[in-house]
N, C-alpha and C. Protein backbone atom coordinates (compact mmCIF):
# COMPACT_ATOMS: atom_id res chain seq x y z
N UNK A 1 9.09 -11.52 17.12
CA UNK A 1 7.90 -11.14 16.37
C UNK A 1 6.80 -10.78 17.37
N UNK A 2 5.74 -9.90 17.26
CA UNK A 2 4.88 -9.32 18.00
C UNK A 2 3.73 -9.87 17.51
N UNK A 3 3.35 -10.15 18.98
CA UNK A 3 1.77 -10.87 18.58
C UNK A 3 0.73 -9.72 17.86
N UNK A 4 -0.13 -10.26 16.94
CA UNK A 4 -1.21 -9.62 16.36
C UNK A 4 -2.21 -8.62 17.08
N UNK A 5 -2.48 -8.79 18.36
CA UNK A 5 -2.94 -6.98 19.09
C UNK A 5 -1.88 -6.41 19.11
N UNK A 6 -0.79 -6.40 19.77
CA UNK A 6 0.17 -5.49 19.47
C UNK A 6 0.88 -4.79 18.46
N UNK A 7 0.67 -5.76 17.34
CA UNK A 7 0.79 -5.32 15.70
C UNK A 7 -0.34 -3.93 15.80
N UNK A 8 -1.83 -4.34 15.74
CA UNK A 8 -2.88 -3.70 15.39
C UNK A 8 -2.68 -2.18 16.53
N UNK A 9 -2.04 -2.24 17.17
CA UNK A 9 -2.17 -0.74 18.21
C UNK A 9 -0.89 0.29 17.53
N UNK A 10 0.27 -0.29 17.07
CA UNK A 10 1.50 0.65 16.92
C UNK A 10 1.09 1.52 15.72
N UNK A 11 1.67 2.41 16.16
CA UNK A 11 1.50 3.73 15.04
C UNK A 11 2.63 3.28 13.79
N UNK A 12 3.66 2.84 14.28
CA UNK A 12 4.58 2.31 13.29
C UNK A 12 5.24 1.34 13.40
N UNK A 13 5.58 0.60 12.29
CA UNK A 13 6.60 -0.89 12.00
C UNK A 13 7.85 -0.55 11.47
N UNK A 14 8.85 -1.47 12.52
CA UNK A 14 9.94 -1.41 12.03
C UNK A 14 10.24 -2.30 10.38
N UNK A 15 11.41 -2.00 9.87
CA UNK A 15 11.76 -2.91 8.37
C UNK A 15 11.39 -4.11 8.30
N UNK A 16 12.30 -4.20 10.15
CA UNK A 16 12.01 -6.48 9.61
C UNK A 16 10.13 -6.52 9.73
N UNK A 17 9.48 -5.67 10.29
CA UNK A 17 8.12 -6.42 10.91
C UNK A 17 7.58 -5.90 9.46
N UNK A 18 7.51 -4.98 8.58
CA UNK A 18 6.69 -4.89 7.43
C UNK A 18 7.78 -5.80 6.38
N UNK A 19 8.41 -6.14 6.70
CA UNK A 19 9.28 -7.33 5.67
C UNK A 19 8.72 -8.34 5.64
N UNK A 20 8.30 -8.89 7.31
CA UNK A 20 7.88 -9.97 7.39
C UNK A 20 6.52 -10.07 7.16
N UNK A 21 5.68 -8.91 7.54
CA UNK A 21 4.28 -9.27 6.77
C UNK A 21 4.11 -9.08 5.59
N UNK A 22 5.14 -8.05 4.49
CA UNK A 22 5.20 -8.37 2.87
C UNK A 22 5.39 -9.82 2.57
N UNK A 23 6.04 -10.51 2.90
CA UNK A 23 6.51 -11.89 2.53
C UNK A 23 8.31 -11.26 2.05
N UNK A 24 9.06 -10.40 2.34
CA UNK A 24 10.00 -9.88 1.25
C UNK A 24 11.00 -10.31 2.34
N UNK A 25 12.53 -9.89 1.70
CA UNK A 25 13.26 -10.13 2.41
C UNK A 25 13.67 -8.60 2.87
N UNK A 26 14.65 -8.43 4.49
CA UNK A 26 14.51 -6.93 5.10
C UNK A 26 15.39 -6.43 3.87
N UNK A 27 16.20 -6.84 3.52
CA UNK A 27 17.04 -5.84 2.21
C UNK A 27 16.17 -5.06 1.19
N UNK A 28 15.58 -6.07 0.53
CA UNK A 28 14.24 -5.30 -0.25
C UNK A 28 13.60 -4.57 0.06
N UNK A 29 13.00 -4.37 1.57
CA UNK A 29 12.55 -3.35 2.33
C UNK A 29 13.37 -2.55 2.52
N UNK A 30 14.33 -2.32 2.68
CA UNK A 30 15.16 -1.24 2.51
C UNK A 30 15.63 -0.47 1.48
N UNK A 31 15.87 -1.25 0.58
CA UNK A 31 15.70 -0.77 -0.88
C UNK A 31 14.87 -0.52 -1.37
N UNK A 32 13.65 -0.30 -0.67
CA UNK A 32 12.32 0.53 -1.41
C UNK A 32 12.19 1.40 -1.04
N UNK A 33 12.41 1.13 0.33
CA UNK A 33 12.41 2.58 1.47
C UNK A 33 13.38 3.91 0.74
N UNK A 34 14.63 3.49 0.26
CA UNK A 34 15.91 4.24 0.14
C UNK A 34 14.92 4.58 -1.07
N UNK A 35 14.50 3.77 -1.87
CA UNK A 35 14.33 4.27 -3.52
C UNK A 35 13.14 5.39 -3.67
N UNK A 36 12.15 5.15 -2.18
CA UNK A 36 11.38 5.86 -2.17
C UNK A 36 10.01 5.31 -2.48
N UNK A 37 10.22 3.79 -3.04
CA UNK A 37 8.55 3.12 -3.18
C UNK A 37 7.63 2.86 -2.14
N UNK A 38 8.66 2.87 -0.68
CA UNK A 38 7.75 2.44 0.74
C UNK A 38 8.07 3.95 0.94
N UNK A 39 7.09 4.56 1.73
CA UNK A 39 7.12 5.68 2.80
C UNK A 39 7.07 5.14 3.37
N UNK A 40 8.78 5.83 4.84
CA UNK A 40 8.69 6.01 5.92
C UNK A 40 9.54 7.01 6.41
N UNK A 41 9.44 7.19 7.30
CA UNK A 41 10.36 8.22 8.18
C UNK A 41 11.65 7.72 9.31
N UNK A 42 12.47 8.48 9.29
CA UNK A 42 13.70 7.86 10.19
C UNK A 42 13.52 8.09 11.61
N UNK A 43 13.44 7.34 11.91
CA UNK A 43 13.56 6.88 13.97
C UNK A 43 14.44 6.83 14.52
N UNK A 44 15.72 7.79 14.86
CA UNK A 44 16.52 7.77 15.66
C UNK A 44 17.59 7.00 14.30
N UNK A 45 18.09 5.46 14.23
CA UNK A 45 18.87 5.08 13.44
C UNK A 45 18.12 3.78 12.80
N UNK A 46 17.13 3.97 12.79
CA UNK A 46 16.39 2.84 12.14
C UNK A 46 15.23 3.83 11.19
N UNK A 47 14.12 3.20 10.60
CA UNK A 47 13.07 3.55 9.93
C UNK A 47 11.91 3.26 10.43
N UNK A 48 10.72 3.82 10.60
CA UNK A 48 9.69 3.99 10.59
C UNK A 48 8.67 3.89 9.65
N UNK A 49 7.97 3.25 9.27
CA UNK A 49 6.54 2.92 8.39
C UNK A 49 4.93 2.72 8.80
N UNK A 50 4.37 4.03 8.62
CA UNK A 50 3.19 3.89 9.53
C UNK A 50 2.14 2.91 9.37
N UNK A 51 1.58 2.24 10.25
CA UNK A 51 0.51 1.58 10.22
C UNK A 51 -0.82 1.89 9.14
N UNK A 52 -0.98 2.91 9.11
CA UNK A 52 -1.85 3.16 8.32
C UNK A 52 -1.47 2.99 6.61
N UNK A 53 0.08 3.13 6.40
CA UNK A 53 0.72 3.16 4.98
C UNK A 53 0.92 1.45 4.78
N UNK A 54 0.99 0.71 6.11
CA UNK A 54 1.38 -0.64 5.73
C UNK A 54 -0.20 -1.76 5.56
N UNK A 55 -0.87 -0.86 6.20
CA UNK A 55 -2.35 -1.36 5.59
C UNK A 55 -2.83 -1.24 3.95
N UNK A 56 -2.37 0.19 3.84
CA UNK A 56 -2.12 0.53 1.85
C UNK A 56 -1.55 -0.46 1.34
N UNK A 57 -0.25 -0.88 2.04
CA UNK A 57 0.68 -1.75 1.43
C UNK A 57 0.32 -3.39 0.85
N UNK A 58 -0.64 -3.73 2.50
CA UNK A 58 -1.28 -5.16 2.61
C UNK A 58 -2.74 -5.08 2.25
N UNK A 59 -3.02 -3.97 0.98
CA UNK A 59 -4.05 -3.51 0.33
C UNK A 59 -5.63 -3.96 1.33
N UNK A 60 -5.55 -2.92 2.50
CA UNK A 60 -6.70 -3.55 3.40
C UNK A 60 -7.63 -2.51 3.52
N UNK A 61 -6.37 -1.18 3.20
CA UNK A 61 -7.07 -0.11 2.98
C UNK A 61 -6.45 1.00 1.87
N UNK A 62 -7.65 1.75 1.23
CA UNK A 62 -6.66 2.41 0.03
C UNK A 62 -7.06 4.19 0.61
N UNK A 63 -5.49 4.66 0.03
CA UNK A 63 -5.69 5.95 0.58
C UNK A 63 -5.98 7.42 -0.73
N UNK A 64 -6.21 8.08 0.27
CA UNK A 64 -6.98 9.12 -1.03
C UNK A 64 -6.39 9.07 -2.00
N UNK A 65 -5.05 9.24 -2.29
CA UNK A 65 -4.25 9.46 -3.60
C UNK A 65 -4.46 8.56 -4.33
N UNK A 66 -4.56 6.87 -3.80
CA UNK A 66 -4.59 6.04 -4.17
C UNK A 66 -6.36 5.99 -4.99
N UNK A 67 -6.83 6.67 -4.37
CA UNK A 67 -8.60 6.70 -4.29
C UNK A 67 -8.69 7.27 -5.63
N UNK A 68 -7.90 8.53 -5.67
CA UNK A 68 -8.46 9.43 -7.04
C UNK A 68 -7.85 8.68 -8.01
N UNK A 69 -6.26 8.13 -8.21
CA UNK A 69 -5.68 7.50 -9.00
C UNK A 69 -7.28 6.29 -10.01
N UNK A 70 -7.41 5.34 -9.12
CA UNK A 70 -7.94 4.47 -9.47
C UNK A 70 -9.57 5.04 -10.16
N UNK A 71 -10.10 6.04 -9.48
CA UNK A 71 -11.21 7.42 -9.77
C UNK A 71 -11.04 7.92 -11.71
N UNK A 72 -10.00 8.34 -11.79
CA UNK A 72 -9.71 8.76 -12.64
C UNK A 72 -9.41 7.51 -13.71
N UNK A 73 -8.88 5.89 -13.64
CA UNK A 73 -8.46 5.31 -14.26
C UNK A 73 -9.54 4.73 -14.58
N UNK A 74 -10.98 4.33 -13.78
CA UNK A 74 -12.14 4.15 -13.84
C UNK A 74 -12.77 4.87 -15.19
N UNK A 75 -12.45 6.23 -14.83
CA UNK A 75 -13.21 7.48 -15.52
C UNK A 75 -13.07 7.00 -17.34
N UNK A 76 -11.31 7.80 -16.89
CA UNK A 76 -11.09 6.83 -18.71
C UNK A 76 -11.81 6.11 -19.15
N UNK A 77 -11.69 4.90 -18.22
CA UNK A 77 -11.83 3.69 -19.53
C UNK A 77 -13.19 3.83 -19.73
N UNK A 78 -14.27 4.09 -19.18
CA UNK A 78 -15.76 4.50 -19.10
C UNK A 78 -15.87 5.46 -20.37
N UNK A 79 -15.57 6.35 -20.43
CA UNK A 79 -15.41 7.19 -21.36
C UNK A 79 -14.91 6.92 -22.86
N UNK A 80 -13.49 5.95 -22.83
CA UNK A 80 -13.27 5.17 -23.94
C UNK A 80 -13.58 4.37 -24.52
N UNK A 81 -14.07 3.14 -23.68
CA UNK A 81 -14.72 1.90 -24.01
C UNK A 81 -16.17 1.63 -23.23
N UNK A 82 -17.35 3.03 -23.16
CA UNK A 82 -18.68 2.72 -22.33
C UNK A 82 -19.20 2.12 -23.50
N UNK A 83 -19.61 2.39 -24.87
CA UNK A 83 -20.49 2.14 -25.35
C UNK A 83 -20.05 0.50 -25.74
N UNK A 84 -18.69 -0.31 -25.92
CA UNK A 84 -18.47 -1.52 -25.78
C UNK A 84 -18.89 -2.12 -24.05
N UNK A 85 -18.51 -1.65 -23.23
CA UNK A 85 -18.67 -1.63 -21.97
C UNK A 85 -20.57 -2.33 -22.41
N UNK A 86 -21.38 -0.95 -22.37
CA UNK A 86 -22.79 -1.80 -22.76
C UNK A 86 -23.22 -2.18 -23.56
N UNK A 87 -22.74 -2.80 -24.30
CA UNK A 87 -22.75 -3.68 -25.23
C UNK A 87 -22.49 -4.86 -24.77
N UNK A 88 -21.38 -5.03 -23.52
CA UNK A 88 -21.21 -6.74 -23.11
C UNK A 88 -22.03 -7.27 -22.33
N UNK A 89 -22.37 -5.80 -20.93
CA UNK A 89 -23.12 -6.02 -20.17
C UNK A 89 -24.70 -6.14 -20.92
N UNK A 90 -24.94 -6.44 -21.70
CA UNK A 90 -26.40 -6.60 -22.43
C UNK A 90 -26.29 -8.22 -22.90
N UNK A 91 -25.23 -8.54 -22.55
CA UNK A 91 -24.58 -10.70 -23.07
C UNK A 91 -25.60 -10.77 -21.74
């Protein structure tokens, strides 16, 4: 296991090291990878998962797609439920 500066500098994590900071086991990481729920890219005969996607992952940081998703899910419910919305915020 790699100490925590060396975590924070790599451009990418192998399976077991984003396994082990999911809490998951490496199979499950692989089976997300294959299914397509983790992005990563193949490294020679192993996988690749970038630092920046495993920060998304360990929700530290959210990325644009992720940005508008939640933008838009905001929007809705504002739109559907504002006038209950101020109505509670007035409790």
């Amino acid at each position: 296991m790699l100490k925590e500066t060396q975590k924070a500098r790599r451009r990418y994590f192998s399976i077991p090291d984003v396994a082990s900071l999911l809490g998951m086991s490496r199979v499950a990481v692989y089976k997300k990878v294959k299914s397509g729920e983790i992005r990563a890219i193949k490294l020679g005969r192993t996988y690749g998962i970038s630092s920046a996607y495993v920060g998304q992952l360990l929700g530290k940081s959210v990325g644009q797609v992720r940005r508008k998703q939640i933008d838009r899910a905001v929007k809705r419910v504002v739109r559907e439920y504002g006038e209950l919305l101020r109505m509670l915020g007035k409790e």
